[in-house]
N, C-alpha and C. Protein backbone atom coordinates (compact mmCIF):
# COMPACT_ATOMS: atom_id res chain seq x y z
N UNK A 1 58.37 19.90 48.98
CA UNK A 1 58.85 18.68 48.36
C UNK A 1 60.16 19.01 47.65
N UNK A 2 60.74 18.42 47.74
CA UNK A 2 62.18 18.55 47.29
C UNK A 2 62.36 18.26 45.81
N UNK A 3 63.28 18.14 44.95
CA UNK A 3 63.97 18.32 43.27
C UNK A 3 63.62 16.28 43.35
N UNK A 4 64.15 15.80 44.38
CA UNK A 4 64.56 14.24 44.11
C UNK A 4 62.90 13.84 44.32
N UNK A 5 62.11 14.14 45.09
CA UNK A 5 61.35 13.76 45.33
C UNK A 5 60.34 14.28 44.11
N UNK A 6 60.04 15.26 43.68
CA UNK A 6 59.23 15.31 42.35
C UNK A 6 60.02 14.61 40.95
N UNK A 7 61.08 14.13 40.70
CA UNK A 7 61.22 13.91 40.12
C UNK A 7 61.49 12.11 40.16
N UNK A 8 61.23 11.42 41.19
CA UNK A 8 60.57 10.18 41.18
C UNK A 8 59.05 10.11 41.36
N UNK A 9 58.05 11.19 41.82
CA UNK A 9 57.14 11.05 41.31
C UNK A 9 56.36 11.51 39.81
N UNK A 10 57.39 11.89 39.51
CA UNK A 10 57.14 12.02 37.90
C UNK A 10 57.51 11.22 36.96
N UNK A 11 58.41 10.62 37.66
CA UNK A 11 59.05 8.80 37.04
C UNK A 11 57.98 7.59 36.87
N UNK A 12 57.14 8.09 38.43
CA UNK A 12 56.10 7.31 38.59
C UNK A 12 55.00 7.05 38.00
N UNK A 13 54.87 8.53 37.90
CA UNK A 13 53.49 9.09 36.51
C UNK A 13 53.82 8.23 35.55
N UNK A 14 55.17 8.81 34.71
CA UNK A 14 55.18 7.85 33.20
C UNK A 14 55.14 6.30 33.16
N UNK A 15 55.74 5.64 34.44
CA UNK A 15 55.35 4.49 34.53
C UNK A 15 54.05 3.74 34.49
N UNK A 16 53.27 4.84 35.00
CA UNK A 16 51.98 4.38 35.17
C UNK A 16 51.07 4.37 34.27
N UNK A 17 51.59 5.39 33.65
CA UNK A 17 50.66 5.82 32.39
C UNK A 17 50.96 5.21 31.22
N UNK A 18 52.12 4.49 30.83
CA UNK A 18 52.79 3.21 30.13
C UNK A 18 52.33 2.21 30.24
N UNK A 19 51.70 1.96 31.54
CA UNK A 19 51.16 0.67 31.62
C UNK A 19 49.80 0.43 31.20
N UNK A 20 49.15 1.67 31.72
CA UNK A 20 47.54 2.13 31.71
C UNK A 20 47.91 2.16 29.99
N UNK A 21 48.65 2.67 28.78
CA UNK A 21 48.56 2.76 27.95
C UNK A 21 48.22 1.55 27.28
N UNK A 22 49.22 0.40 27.54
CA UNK A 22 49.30 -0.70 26.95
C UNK A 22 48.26 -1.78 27.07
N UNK A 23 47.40 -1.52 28.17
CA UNK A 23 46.00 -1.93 28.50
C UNK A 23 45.07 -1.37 28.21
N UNK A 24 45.03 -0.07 27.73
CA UNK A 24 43.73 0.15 27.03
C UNK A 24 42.68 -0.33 26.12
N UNK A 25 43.88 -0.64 24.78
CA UNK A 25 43.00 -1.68 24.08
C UNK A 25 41.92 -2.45 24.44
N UNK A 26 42.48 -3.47 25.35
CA UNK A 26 41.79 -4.60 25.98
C UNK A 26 40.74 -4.41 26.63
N UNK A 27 40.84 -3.27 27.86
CA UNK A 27 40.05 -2.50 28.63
C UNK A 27 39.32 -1.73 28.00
N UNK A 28 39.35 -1.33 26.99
CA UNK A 28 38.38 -0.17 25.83
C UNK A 28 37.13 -1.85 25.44
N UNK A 29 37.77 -2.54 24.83
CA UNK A 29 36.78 -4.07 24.51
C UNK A 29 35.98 -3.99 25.33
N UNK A 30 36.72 -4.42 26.04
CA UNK A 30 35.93 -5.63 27.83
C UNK A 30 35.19 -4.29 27.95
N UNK A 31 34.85 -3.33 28.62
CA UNK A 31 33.82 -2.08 29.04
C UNK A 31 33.29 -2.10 27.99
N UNK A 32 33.25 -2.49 26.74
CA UNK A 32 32.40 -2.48 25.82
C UNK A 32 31.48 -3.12 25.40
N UNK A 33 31.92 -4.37 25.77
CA UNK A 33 31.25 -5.78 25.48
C UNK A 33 30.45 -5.71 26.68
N UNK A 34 30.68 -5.67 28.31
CA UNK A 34 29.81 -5.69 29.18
C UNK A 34 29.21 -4.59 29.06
N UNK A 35 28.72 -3.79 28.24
CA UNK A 35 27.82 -2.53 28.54
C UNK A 35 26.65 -3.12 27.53
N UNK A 36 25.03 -2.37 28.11
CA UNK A 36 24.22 -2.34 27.00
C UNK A 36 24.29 -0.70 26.97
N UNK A 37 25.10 -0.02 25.91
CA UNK A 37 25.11 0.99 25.83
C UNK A 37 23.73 2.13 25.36
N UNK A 38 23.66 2.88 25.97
CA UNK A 38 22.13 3.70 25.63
C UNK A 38 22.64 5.39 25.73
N UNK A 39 24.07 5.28 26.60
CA UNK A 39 23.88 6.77 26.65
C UNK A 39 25.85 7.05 27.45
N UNK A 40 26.05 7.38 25.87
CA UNK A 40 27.81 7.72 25.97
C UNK A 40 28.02 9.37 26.52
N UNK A 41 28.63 9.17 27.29
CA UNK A 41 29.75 10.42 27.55
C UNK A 41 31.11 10.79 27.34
N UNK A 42 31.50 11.56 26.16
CA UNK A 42 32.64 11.95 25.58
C UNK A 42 33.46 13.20 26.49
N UNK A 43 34.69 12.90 26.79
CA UNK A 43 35.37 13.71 28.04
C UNK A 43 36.50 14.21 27.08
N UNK A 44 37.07 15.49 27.02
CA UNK A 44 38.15 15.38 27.51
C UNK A 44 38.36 16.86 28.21
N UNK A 45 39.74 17.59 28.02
CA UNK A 45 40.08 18.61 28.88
C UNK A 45 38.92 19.76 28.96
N UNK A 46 39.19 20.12 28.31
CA UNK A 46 38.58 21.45 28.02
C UNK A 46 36.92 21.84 27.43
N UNK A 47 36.43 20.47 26.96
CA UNK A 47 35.28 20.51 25.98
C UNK A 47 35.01 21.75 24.82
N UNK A 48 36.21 22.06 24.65
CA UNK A 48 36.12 22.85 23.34
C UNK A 48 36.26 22.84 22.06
N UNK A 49 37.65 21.89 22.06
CA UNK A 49 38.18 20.70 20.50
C UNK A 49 37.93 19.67 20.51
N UNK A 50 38.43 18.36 21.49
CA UNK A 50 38.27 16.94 20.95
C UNK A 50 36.54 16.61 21.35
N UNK A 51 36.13 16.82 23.00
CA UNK A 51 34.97 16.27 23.12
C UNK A 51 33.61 16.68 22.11
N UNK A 52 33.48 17.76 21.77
CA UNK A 52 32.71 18.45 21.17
C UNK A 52 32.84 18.33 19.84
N UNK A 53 33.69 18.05 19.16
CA UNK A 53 33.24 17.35 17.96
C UNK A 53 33.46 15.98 17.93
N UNK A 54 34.05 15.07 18.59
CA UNK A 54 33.78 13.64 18.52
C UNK A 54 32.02 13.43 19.16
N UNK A 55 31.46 14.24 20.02
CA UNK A 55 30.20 13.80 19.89
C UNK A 55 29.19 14.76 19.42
N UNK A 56 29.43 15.38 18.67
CA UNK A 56 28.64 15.72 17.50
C UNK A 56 28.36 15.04 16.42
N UNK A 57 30.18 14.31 15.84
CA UNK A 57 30.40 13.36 14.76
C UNK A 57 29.66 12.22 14.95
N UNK A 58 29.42 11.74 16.19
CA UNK A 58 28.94 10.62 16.86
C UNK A 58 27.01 10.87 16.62
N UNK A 59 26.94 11.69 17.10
CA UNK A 59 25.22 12.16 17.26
C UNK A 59 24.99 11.35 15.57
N UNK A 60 25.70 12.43 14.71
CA UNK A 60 25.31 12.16 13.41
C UNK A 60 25.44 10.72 12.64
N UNK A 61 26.43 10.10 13.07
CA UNK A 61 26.29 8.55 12.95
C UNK A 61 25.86 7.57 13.33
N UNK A 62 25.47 7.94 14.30
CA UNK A 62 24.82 7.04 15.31
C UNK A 62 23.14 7.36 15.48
N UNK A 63 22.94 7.87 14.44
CA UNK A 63 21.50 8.52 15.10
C UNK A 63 20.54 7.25 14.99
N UNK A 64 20.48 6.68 14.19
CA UNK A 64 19.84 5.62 13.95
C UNK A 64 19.65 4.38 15.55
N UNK A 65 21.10 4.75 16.18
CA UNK A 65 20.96 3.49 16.95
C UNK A 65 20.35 3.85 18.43
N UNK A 66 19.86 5.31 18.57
CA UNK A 66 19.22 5.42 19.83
C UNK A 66 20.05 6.24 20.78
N UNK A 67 21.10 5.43 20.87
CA UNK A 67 22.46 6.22 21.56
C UNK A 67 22.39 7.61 21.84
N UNK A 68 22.30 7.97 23.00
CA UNK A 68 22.07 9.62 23.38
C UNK A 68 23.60 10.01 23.92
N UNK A 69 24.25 10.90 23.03
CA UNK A 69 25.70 11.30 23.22
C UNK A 69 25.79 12.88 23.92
N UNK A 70 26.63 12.94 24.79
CA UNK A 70 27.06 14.32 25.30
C UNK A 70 28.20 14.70 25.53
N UNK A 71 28.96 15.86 25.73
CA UNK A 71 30.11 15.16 25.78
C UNK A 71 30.43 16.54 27.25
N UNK A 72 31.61 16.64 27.60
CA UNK A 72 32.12 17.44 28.87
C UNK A 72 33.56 17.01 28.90
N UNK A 73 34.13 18.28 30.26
CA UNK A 73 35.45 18.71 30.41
C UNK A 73 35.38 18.66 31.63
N UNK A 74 36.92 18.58 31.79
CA UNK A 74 37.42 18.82 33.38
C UNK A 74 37.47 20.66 33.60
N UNK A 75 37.58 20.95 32.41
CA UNK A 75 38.14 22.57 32.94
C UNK A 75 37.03 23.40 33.58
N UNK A 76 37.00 23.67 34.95
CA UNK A 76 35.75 24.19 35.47
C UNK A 76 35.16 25.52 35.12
N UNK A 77 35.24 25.61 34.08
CA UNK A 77 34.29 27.05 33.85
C UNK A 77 33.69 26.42 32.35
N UNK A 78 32.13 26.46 32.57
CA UNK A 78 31.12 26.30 31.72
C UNK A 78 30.86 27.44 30.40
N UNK A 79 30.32 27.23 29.33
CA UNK A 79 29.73 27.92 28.25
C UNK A 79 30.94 28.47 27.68
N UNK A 80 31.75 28.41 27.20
CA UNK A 80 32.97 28.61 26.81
C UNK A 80 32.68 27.76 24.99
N UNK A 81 32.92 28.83 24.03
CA UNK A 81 32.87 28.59 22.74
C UNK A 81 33.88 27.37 22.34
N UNK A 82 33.86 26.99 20.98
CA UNK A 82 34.90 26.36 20.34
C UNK A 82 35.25 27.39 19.73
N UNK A 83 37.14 27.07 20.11
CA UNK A 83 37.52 28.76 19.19
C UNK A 83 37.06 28.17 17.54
N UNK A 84 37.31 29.86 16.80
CA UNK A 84 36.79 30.50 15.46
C UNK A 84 37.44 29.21 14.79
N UNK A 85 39.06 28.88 14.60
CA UNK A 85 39.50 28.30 13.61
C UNK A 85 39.16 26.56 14.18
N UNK A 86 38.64 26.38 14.93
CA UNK A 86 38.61 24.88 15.27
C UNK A 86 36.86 24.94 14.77
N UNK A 87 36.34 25.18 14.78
CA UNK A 87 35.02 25.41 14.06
C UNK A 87 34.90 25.31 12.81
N UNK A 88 35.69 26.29 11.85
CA UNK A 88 36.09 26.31 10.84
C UNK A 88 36.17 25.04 10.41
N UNK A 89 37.72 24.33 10.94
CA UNK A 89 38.21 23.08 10.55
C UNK A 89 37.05 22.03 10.48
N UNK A 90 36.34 21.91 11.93
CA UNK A 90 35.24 20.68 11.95
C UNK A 90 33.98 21.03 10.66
N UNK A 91 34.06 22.52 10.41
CA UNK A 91 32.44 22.25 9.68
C UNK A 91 32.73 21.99 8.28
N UNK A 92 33.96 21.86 7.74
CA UNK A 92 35.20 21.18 6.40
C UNK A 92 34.80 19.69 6.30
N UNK A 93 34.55 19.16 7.75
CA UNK A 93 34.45 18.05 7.92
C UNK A 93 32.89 17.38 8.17
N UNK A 94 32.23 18.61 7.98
CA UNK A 94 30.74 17.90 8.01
C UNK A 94 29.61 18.06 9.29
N UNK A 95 31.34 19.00 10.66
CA UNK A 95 30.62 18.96 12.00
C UNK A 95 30.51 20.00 12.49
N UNK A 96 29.31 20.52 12.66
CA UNK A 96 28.90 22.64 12.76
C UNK A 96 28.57 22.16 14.92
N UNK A 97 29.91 22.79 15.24
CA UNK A 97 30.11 23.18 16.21
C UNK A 97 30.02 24.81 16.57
N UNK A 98 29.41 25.50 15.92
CA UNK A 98 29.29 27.11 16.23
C UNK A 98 28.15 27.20 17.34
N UNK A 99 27.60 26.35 17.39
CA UNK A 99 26.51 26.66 18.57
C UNK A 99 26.71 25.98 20.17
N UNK A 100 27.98 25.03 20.17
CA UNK A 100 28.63 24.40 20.73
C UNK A 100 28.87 25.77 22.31
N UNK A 101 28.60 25.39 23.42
CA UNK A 101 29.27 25.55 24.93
C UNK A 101 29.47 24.93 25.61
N UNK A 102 30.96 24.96 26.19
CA UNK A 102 31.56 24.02 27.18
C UNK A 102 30.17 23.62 28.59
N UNK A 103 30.68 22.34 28.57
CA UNK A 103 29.87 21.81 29.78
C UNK A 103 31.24 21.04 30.72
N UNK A 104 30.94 20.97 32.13
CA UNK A 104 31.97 20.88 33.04
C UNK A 104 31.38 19.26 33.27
N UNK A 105 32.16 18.36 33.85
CA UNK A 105 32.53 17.00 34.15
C UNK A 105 31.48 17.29 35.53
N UNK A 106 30.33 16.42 35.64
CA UNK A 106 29.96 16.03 37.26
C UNK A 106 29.42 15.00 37.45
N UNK A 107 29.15 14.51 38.88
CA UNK A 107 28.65 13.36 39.21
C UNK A 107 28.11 13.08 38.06
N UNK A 108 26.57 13.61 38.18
CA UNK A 108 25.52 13.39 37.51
C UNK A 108 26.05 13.09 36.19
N UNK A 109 26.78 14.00 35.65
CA UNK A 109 26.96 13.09 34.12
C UNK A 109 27.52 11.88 34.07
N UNK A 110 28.31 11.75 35.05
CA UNK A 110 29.28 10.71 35.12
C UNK A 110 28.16 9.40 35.45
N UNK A 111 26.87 9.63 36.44
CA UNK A 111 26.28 8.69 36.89
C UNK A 111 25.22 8.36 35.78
N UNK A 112 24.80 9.73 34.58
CA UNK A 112 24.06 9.24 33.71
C UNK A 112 24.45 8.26 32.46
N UNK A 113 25.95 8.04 32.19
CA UNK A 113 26.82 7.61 31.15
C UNK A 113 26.77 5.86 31.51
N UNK A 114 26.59 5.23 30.55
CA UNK A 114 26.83 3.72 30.09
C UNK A 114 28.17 3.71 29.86
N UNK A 115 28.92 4.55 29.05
CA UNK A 115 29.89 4.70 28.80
C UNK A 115 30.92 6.05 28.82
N UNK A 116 31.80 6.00 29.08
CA UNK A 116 32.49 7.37 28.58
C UNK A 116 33.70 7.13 28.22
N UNK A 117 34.08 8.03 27.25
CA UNK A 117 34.72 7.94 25.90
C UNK A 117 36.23 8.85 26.19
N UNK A 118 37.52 8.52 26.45
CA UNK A 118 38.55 9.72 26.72
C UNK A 118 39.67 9.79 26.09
N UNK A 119 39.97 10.48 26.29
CA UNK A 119 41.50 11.09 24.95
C UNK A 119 42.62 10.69 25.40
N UNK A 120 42.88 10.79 26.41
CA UNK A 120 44.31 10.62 26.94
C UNK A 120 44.60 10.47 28.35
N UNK A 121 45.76 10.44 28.88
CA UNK A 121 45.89 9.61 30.37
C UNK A 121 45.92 10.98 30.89
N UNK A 122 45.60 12.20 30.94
CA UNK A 122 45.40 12.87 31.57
C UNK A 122 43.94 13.03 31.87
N UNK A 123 43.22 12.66 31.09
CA UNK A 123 41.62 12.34 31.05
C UNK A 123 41.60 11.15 32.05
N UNK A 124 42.20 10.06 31.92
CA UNK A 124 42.35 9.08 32.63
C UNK A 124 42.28 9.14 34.12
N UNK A 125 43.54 10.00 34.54
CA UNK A 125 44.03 10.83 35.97
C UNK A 125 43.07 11.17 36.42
N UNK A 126 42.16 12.12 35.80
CA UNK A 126 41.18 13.08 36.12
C UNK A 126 40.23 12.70 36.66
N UNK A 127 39.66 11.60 35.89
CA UNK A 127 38.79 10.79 36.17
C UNK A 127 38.98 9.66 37.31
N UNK A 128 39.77 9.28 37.18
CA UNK A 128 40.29 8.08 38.81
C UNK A 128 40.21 9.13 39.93
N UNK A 129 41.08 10.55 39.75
CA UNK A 129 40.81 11.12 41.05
C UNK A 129 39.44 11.41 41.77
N UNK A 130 38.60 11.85 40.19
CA UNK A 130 37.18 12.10 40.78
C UNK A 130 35.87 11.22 40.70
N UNK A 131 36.55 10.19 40.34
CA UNK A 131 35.55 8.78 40.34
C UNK A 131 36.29 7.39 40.22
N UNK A 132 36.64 6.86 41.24
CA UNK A 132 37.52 5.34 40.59
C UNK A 132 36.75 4.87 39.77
N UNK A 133 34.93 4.23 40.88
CA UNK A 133 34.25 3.74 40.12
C UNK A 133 33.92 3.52 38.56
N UNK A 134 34.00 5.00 38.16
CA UNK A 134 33.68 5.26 36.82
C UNK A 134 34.61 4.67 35.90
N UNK A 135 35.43 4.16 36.49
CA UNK A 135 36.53 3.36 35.08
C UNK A 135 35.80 2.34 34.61
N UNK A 136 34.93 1.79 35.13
CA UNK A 136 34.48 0.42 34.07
C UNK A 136 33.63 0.78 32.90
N UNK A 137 33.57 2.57 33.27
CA UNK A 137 32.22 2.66 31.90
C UNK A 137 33.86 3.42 30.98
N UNK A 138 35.11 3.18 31.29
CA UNK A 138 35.89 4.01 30.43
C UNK A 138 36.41 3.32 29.11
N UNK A 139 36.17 4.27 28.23
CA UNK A 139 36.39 3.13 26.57
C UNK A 139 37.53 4.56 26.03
N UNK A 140 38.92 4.00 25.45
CA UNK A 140 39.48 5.12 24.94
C UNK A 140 39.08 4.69 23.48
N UNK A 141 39.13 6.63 23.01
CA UNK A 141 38.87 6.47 21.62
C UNK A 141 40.22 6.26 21.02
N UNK A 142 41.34 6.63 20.93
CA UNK A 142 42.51 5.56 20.16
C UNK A 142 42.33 4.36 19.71
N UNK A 143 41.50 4.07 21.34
CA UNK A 143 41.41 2.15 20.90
C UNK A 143 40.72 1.81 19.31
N UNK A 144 40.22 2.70 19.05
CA UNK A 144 39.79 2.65 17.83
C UNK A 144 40.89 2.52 16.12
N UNK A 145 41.56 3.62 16.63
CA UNK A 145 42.69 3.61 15.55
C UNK A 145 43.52 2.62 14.98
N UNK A 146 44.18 2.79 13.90
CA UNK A 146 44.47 1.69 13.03
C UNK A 146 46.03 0.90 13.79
N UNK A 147 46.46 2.43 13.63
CA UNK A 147 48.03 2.43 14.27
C UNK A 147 48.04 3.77 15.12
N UNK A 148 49.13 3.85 15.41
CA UNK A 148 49.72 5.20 16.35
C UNK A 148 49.26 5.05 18.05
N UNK A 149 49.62 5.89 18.52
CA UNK A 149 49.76 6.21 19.82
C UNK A 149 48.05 6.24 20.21
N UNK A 150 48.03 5.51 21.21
CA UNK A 150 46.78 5.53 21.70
C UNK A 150 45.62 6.54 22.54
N UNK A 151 46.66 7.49 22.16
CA UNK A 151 45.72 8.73 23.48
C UNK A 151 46.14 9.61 22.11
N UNK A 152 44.86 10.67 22.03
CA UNK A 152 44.96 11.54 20.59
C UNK A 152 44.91 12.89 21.39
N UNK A 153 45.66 13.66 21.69
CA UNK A 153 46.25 14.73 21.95
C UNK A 153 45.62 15.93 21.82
N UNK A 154 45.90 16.86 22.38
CA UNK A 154 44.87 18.04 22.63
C UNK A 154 45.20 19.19 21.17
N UNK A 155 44.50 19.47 20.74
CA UNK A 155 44.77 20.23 19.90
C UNK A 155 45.62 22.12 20.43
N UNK A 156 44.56 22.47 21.25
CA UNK A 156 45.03 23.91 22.24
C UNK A 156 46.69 24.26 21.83
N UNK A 157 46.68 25.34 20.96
CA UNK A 157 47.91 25.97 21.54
C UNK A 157 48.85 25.21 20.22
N UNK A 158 48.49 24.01 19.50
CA UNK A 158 49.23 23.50 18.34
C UNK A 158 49.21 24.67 17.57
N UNK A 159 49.62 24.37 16.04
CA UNK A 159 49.84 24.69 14.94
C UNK A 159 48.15 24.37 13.81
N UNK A 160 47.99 24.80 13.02
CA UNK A 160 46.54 25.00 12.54
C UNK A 160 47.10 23.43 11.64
N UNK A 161 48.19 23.05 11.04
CA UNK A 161 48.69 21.97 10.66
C UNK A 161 48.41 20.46 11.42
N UNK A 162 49.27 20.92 13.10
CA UNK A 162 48.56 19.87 13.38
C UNK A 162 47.65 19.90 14.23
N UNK A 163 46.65 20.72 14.35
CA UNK A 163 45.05 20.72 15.30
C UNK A 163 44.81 20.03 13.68
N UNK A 164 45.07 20.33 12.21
CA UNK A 164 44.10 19.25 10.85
C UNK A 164 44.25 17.95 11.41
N UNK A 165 45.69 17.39 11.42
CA UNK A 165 45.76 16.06 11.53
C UNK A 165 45.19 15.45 13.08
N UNK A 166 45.06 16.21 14.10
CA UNK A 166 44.56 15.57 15.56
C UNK A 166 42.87 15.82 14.97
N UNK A 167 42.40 16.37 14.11
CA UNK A 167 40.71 16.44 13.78
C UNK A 167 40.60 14.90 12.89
N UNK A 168 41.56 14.85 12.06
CA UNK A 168 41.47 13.59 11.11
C UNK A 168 41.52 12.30 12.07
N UNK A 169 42.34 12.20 13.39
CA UNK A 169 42.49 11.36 14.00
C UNK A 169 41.33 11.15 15.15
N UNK A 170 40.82 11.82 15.45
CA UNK A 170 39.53 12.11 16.37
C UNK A 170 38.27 11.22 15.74
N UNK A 171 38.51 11.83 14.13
CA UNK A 171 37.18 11.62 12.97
C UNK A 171 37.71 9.76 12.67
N UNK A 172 38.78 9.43 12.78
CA UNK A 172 38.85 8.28 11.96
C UNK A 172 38.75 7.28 13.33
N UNK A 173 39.27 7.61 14.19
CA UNK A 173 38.84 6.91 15.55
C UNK A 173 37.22 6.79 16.19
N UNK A 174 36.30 7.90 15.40
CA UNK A 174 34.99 7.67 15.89
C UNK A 174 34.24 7.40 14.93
N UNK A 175 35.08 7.10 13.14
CA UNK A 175 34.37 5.64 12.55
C UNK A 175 34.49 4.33 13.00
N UNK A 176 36.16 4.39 13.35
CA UNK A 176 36.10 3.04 14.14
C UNK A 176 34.91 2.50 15.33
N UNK A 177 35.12 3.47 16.18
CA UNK A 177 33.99 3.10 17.49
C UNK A 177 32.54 2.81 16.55
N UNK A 178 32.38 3.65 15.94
CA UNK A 178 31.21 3.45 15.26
C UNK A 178 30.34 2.25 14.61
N UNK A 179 31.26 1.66 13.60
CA UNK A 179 31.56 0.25 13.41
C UNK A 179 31.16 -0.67 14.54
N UNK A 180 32.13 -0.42 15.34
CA UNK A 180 32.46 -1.22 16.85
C UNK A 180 30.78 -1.25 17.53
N UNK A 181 30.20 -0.43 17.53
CA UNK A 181 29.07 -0.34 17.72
C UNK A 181 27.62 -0.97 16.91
N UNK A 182 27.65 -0.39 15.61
CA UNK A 182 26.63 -1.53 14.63
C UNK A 182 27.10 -2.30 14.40
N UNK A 183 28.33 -3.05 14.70
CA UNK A 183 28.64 -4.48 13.91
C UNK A 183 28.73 -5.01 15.02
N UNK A 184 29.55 -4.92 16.16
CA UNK A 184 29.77 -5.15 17.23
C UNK A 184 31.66 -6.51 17.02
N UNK A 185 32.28 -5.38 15.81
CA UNK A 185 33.46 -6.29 15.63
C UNK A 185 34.13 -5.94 16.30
């Protein structure tokens, strides 16, 4: 493939993913409202930072409502820790991920989920390639947030500064859903 040719399909990407952005909101609702939810699946890359403590945080708030939460990654290699300092950070916050191992994205989870829950349009990608179907159970957690950018970013490889603030944004996006869930506002 040639310089011109990857670089209109990379034109294409951001286009697409601009658009897919600006519809999430709406699309996070609507999959929400048509679901009787019983059993969420939280995605994103790696299942080591965002998925794994947004449904831990989730287990613990939600326990009351039945809701059976799990969460998984695209990255294909299983049992894989949450590193030392992202552990640290979540159990500051109330969420003891030390016993936490990566689990990998498959059918089966995908076919056991009412819903599933994703971070960003690379989660998005991932998921259309290996399931179109599965977009109607897709709810982003941004959609939750007050303001800011709607896909909450991978922590991996940041600064211990901002993996704090992408944990605060994870945590304040899965009171929102939360809400969204017992109130049904």
């Amino acid at each position: 493939m040639n310089i011109f040719s990857r670089v209109l399909k990379k034109i294409a990407r951001v286009v697409r993913h601009e658009s897919v952005k600006r519809q999430a909101r709406s699309w996070s609702q609507k999959n929400l409202e048509n679901t009787r939810a019983k059993k969420l699946l939280v995605l994103c890359y790696g299942n080591i930072y965002r998925s794994p403590l947004v449904s831990e945080y989730l287990k613990i708030k939600l326990k009351e409502t039945g809701l059976e939460v799990k969460s998984a990654g695209f990255y294909p290699v299983e049992g894989r820790c949450s590193p030392d300092e992202h552990v640290r950070m979540c159990m500051e916050k109330g969420v003891n991920l030390s016993h936490h191992r990566s689990d990998v994205l498959s059918n089966e989870l995908l076919s056991w989920s009412d819903i599933v829950l994703i971070m960003d349009c690379r989660n998005w990608d991932l998921l259309m390639d290996m399931d179109p179907k599965s977009m109607t159970k897709v709810v982003w957690l941004g959609s939750f947030l007050e303001n800011g950018d709607i896909e909450i970013e991978d922590p991996y490889g940041k600064s211990t500064e901002i993996a704090e603030q992408i944990v605060d944004r994870l945590l304040s996006a899965s009171d929102g859903f939360v809400k969204k869930i017992n109130t049904g506002c």
